[in-house]
C-alpha atoms as a PDB file:
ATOM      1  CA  UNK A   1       0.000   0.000   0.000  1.00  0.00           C
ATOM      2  CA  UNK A   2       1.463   3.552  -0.860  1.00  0.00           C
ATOM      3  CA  UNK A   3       0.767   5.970   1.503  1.00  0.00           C
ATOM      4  CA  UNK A   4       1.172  10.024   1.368  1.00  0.00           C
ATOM      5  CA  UNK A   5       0.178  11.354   4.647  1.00  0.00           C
ATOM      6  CA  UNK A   6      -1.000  15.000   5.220  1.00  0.00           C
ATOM      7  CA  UNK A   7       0.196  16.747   8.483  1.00  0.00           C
ATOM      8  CA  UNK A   8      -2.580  18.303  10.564  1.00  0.00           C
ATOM      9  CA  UNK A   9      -2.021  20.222  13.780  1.00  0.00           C
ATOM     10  CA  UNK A  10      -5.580  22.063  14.594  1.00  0.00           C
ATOM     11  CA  UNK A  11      -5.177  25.430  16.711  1.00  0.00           C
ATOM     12  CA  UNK A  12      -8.841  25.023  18.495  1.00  0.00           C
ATOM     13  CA  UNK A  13      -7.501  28.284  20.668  1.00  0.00           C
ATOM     14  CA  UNK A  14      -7.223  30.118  16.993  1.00  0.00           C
ATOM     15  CA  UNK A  15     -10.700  28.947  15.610  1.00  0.00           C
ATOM     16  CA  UNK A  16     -12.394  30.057  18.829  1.00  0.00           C
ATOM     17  CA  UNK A  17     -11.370  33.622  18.661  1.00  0.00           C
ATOM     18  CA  UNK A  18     -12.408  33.748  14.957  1.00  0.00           C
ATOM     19  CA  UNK A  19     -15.633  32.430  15.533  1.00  0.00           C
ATOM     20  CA  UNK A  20     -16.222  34.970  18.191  1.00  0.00           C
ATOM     21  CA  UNK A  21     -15.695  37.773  16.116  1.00  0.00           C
ATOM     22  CA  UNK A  22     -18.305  36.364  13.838  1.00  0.00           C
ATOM     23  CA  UNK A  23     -20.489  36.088  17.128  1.00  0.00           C
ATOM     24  CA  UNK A  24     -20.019  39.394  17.741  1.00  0.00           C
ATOM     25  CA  UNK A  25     -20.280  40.683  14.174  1.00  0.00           C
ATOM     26  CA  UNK A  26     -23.808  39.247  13.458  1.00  0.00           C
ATOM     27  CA  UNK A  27     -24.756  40.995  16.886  1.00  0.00           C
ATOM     28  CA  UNK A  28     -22.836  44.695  16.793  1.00  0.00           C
ATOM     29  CA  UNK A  29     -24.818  44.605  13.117  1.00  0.00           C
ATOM     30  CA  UNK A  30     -27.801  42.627  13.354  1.00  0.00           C
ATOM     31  CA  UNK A  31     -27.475  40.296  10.533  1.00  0.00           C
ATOM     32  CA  UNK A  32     -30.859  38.585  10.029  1.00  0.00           C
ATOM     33  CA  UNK A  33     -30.374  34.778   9.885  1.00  0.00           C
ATOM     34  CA  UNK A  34     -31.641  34.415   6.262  1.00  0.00           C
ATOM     35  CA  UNK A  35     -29.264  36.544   4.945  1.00  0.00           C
ATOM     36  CA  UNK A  36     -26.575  34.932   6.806  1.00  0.00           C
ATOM     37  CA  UNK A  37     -27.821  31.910   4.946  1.00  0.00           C
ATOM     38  CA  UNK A  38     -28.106  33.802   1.515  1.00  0.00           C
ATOM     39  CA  UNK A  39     -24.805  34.925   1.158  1.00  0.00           C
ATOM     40  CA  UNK A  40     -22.726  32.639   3.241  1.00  0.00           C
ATOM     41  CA  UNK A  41     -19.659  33.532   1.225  1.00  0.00           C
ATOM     42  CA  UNK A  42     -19.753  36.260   3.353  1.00  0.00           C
ATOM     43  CA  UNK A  43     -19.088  34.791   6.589  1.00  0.00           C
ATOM     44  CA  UNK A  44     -17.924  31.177   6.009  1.00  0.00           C
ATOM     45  CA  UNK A  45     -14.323  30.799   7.046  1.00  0.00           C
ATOM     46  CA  UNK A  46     -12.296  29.550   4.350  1.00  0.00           C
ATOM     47  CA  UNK A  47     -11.420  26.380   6.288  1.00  0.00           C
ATOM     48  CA  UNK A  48     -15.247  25.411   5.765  1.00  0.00           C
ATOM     49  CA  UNK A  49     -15.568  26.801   2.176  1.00  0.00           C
ATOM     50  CA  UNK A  50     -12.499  24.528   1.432  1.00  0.00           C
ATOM     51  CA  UNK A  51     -13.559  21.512   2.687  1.00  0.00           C
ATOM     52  CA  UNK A  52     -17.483  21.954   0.945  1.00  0.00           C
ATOM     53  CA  UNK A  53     -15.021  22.843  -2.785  1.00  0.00           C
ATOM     54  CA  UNK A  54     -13.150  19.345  -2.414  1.00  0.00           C
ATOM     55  CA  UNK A  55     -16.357  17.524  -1.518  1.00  0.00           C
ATOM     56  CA  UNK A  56     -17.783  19.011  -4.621  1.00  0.00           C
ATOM     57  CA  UNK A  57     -14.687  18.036  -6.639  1.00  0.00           C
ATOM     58  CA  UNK A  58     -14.838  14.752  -5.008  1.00  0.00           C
ATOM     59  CA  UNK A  59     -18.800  14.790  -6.227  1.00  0.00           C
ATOM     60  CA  UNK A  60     -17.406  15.439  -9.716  1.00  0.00           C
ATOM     61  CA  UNK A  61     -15.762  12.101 -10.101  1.00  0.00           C
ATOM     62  CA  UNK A  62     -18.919   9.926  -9.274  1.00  0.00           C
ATOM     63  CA  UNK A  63     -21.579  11.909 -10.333  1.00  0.00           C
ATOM     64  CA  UNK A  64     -22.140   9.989 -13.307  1.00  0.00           C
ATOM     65  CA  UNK A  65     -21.212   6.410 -11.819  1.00  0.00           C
ATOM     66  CA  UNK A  66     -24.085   4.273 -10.659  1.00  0.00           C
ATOM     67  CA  UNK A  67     -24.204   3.817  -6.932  1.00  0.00           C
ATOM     68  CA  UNK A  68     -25.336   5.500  -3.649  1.00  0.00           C
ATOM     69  CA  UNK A  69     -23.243   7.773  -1.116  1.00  0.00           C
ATOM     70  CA  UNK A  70     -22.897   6.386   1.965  1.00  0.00           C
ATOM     71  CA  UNK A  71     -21.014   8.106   4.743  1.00  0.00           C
ATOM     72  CA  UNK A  72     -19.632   6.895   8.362  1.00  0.00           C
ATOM     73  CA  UNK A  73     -20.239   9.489  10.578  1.00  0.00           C
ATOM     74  CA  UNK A  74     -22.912  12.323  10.316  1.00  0.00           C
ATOM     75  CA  UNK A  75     -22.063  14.299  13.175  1.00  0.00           C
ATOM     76  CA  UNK A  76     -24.174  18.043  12.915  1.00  0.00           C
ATOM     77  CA  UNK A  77     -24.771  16.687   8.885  1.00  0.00           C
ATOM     78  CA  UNK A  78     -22.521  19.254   7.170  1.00  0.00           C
ATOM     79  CA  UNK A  79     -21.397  17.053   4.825  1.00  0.00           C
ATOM     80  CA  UNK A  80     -24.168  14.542   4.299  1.00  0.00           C
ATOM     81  CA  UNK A  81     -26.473  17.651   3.274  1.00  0.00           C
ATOM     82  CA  UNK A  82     -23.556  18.831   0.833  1.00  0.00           C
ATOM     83  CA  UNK A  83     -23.746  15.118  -1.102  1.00  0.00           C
ATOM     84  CA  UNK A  84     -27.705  15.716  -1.057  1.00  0.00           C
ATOM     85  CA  UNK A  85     -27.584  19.200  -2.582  1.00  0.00           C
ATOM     86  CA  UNK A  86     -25.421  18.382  -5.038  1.00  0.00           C
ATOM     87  CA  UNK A  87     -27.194  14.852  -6.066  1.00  0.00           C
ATOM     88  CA  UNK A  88     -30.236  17.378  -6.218  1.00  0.00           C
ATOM     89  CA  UNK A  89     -28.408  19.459  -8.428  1.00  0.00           C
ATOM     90  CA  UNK A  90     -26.607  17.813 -10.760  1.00  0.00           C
ATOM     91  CA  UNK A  91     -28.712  14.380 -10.772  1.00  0.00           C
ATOM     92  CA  UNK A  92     -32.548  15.954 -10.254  1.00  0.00           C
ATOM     93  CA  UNK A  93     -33.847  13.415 -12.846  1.00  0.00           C
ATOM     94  CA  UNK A  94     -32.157  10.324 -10.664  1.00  0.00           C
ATOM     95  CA  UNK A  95     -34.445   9.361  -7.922  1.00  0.00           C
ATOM     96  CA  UNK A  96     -32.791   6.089  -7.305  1.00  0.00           C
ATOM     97  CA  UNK A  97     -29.551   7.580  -5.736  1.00  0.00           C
ATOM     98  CA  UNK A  98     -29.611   8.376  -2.005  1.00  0.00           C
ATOM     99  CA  UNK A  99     -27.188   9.376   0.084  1.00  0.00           C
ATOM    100  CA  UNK A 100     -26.875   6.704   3.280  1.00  0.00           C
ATOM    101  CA  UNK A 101     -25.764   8.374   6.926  1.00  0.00           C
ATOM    102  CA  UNK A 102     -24.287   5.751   9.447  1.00  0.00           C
ATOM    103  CA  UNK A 103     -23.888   7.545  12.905  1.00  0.00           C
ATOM    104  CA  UNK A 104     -23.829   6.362  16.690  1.00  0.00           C
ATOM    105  CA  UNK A 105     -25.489   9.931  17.360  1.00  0.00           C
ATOM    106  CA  UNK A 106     -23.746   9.733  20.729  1.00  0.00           C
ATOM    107  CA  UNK A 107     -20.449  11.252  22.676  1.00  0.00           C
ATOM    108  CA  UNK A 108     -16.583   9.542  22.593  1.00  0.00           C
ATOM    109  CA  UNK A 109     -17.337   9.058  26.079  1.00  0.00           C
ATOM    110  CA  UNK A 110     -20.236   6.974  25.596  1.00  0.00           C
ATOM    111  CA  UNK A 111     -18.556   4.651  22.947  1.00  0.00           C
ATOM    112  CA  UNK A 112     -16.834   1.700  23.817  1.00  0.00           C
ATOM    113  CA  UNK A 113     -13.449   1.720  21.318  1.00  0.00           C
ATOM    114  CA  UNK A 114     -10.103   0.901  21.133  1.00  0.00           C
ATOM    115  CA  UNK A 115      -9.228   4.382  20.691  1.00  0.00           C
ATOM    116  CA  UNK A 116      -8.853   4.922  24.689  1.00  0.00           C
ATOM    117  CA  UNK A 117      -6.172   8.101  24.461  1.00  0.00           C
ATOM    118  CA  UNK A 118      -8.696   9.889  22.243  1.00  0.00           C
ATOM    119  CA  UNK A 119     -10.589  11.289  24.954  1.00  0.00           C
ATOM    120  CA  UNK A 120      -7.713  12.737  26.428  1.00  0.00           C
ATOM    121  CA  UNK A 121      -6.469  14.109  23.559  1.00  0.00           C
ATOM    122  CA  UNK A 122      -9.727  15.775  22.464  1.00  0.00           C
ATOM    123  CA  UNK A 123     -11.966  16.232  25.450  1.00  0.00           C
ATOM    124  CA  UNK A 124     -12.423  19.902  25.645  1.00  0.00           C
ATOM    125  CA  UNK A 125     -13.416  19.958  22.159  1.00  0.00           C
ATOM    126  CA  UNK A 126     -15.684  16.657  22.136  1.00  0.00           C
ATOM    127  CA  UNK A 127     -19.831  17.410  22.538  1.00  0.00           C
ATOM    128  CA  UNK A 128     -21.610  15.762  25.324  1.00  0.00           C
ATOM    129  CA  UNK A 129     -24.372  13.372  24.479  1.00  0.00           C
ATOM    130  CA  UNK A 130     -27.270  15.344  25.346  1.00  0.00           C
ATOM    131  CA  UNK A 131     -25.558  17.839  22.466  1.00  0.00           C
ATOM    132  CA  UNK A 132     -25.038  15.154  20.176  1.00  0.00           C
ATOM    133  CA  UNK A 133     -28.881  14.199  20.681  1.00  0.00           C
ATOM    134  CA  UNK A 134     -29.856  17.591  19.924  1.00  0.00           C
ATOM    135  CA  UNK A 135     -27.697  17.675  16.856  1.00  0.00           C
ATOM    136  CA  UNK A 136     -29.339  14.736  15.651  1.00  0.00           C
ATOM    137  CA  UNK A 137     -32.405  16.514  15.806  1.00  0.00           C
ATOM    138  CA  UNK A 138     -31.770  19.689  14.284  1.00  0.00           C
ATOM    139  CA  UNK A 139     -30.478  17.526  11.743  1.00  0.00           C
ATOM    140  CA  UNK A 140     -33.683  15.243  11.077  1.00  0.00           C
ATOM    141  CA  UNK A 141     -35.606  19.032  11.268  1.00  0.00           C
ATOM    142  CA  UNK A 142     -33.251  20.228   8.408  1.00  0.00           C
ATOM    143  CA  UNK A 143     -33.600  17.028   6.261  1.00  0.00           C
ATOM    144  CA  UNK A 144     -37.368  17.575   6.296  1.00  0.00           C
ATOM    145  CA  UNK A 145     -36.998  21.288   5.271  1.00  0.00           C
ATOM    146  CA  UNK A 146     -34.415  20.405   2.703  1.00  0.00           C
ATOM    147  CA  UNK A 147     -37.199  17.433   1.908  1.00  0.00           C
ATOM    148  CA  UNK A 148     -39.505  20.505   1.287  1.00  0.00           C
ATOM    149  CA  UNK A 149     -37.483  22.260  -1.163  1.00  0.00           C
ATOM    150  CA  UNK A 150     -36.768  19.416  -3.548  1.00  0.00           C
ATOM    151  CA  UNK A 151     -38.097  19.671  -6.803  1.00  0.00           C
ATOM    152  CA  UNK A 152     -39.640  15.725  -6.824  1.00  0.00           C
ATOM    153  CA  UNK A 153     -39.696  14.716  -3.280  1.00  0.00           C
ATOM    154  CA  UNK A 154     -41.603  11.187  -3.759  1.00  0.00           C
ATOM    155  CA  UNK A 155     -38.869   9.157  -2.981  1.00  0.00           C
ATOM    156  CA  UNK A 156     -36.499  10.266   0.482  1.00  0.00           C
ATOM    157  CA  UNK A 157     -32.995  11.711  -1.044  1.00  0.00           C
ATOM    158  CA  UNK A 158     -31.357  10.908   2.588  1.00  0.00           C
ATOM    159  CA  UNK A 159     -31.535   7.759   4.788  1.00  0.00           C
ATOM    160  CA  UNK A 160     -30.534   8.136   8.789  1.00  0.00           C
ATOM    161  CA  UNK A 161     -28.785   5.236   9.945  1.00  0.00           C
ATOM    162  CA  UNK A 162     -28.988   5.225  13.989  1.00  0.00           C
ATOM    163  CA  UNK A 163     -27.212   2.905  15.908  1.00  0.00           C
ATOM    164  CA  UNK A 164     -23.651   1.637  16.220  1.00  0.00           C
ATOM    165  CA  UNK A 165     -21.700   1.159  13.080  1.00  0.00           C
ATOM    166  CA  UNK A 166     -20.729  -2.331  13.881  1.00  0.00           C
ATOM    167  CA  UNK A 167     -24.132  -3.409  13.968  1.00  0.00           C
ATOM    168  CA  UNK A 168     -26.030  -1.347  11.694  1.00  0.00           C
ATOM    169  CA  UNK A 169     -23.852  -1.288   8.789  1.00  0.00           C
ATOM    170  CA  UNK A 170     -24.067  -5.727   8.840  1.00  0.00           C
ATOM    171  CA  UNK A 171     -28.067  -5.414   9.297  1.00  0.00           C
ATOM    172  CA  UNK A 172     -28.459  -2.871   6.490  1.00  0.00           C
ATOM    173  CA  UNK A 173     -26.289  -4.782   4.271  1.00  0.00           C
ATOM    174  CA  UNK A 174     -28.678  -7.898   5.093  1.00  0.00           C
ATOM    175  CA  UNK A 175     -31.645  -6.009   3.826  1.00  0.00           C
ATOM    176  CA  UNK A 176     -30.090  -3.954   1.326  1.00  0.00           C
ATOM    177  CA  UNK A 177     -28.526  -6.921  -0.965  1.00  0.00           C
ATOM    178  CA  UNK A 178     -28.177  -4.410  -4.275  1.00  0.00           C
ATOM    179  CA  UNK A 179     -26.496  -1.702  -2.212  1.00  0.00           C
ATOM    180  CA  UNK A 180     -23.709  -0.441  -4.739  1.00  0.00           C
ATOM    181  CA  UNK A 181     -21.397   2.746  -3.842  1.00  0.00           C
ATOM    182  CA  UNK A 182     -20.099   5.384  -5.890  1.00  0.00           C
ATOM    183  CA  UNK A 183     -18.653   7.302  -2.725  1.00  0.00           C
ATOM    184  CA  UNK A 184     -18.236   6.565   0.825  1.00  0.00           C
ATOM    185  CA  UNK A 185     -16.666   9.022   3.131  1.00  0.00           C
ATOM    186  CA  UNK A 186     -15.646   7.530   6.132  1.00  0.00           C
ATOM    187  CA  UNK A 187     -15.372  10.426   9.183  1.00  0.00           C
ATOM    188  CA  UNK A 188     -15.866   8.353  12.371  1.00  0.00           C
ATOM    189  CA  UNK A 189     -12.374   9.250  14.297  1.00  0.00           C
ATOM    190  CA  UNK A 190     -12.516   5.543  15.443  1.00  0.00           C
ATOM    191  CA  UNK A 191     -10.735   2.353  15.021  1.00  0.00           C
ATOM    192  CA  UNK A 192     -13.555   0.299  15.308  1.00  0.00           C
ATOM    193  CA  UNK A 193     -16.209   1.821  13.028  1.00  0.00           C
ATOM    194  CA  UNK A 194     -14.025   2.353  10.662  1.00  0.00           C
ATOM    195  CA  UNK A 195     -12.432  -1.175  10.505  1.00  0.00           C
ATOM    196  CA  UNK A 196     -16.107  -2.999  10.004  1.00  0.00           C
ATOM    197  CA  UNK A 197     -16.911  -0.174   7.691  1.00  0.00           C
ATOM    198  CA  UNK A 198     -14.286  -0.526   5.007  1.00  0.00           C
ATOM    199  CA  UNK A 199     -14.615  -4.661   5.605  1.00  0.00           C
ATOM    200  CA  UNK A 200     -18.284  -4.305   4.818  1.00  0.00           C
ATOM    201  CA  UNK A 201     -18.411  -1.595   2.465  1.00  0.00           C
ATOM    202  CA  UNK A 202     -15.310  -1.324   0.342  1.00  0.00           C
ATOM    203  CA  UNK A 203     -16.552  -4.560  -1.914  1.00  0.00           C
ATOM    204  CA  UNK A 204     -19.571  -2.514  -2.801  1.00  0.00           C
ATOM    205  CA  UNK A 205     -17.809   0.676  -4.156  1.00  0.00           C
ATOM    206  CA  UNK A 206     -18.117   0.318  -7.758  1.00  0.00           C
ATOM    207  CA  UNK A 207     -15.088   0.401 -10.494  1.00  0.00           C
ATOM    208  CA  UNK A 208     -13.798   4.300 -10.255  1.00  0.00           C
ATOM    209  CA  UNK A 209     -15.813   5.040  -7.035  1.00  0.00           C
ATOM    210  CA  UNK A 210     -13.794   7.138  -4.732  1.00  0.00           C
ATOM    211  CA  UNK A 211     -13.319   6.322  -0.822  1.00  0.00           C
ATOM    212  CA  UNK A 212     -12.473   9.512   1.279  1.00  0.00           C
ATOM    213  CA  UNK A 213     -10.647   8.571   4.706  1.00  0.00           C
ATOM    214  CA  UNK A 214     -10.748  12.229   6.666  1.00  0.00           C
ATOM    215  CA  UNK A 215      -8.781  12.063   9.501  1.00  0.00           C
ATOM    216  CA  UNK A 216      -6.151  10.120   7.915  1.00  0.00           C
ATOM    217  CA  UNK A 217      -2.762  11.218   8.995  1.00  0.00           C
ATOM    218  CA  UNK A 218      -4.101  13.238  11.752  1.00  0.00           C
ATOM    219  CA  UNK A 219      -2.327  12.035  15.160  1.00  0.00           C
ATOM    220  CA  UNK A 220      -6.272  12.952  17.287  1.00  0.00           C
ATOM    221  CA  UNK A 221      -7.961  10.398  15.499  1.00  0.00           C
ATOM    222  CA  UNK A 222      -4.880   7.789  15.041  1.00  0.00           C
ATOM    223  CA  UNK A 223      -7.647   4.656  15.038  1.00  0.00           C
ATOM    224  CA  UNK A 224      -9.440   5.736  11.797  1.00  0.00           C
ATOM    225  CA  UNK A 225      -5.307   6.102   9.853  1.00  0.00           C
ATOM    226  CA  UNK A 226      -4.679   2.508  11.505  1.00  0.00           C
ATOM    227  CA  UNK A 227      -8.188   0.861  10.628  1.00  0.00           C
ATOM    228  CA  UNK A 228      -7.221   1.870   6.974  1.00  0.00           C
ATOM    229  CA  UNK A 229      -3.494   0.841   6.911  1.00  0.00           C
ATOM    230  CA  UNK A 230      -4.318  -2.411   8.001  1.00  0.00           C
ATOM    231  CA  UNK A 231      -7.016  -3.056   5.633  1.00  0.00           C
ATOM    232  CA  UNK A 232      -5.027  -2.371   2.808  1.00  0.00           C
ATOM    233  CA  UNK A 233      -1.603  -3.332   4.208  1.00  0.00           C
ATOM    234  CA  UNK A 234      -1.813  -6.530   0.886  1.00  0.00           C
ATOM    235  CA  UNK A 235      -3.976  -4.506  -1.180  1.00  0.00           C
ATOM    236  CA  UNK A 236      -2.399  -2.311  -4.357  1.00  0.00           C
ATOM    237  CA  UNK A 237      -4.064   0.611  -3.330  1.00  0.00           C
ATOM    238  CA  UNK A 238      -2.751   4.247  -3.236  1.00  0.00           C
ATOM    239  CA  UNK A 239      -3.848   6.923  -0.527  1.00  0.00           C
ATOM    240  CA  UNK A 240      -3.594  10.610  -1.979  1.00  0.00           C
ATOM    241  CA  UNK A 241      -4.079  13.589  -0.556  1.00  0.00           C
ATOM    242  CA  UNK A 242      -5.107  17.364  -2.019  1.00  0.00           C
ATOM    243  CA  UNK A 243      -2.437  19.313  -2.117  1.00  0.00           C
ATOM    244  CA  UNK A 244      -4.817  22.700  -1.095  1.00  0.00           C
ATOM    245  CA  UNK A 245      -7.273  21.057   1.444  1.00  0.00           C
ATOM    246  CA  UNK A 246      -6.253  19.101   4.835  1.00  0.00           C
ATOM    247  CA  UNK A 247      -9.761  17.585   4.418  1.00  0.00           C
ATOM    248  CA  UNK A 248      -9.903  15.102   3.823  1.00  0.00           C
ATOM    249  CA  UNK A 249      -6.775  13.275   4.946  1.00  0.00           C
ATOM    250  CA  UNK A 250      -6.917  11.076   2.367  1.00  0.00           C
ATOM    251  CA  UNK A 251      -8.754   9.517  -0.444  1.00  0.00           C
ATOM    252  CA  UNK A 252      -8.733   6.341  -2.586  1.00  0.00           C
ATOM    253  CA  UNK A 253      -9.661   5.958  -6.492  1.00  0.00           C
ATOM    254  CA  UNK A 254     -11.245   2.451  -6.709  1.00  0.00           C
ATOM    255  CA  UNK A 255      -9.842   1.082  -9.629  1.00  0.00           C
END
């Protein structure tokens, strides 16, 4: 397996400070929500715009490939609503493809994982459950409004996958024989998840489907990097990286 490992060292200290000047911004001027929402170039930090450009240049490569999305960790849904928007955009006429969303909907705490020194590592900047909950409901709120704004809703564009990954992603396969992938994005920090994920899922990614790994190389979330090195420690695969975004860490061209 060839490997080309990004470097990541996150400055939480740095993105608090910026993100209270934007607090105090949209209060010293009273920016009305919508039009924080209209023109979002406005106040999106490049890190964010970044990371939704490679997702759409990521997009590019499948979106004329037969197969689902299906992505390991939902968190707050930034990126599973990105997919949606842009299956909804660029494939309007396609109502077979969804996009899948795997997630535990619960804290690091609660989790039972190999990946023991990542609490320690991360715990100031890890949510508590009763925030995760609540994420997962804003997040089922937002799908229905998004739901509302599609131009033939008939069929659901996004599937919620509760539960823990090494359970749920087994049962779905079970009852979801014809599952094929044209992207999975794996973003679940953990060794575990990620391990049964890419065992489970990687034989279903279609010829020229693309695998995105994001906290590969990044020393926080050390179980996802080891999950994938030792799934393709025989395997001729290459990792690359973009050379203008950190996110993801890593991704993989199914050949």
């Amino acid at each position: 397996m060839e490997e080309n490992i990004p470097e990541c060292s996150p400055n939480f200290a740095a993105d608090d400070a910026i993100e209270q000047m934007l607090e105090e911004h949209f209060v010293n001027f009273a920016v009305p929500k919508q039009e924080i929402c209209r023109n979002f170039q406005i106040y999106t930090r490049r890190a964010f715009l970044k990371r939704f450009l490679a997702h759409y240049e990521f997009f590019q490569k499948v979106v004329n490939l037969p197969g689902d999305i299906v992505e390991l960790g939902v968190h707050r849904g930034g990126s599973l609503m990105s997919w949606a928007n842009f299956l909804e955009i660029r494939n309007m006429g396609d109502r077979q493809r969804q996009v899948i969303g795997f997630d535990y909907f619960r804290s690091y705490q609660e989790s039972d994982s190999e990946d023991s020194q990542l609490n320690s590592v991360n715990a100031e900047n890890n949510h508590t459950g009763a925030e995760i909950s609540e994420f997962e409901a804003q997040l089922r709120d937002a799908i229905d409004i998004f739901d509302s704004d599609r131009f033939i809703p008939y069929k659901p564009r996004i599937v919620l996958v509760k539960g823990d990954i090494q359970e749920t992603v087994p049962k779905y396969l079970q009852e979801n024989p014809s599952l094929r992938i044209s992207l999975l994005h794996i973003d679940v920090d953990l060794y575990a998840p990620a391990s049964i994920g890419l065992r489970h899922l990687w034989q279903r990614v279609v010829p020229g489907g693309v695998v995105l790994i994001d906290g590969y190389g990044n020393s926080p979330w050390e179980g996802e990097s080891r999950a994938v090195d030792e799934f393709f420690a025989d395997q001729k695969v290459r990792i690359n990286r973009l050379d203008w975004c950190s996110s993801p860490g890593g991704y993989i061209l199914k050949e």
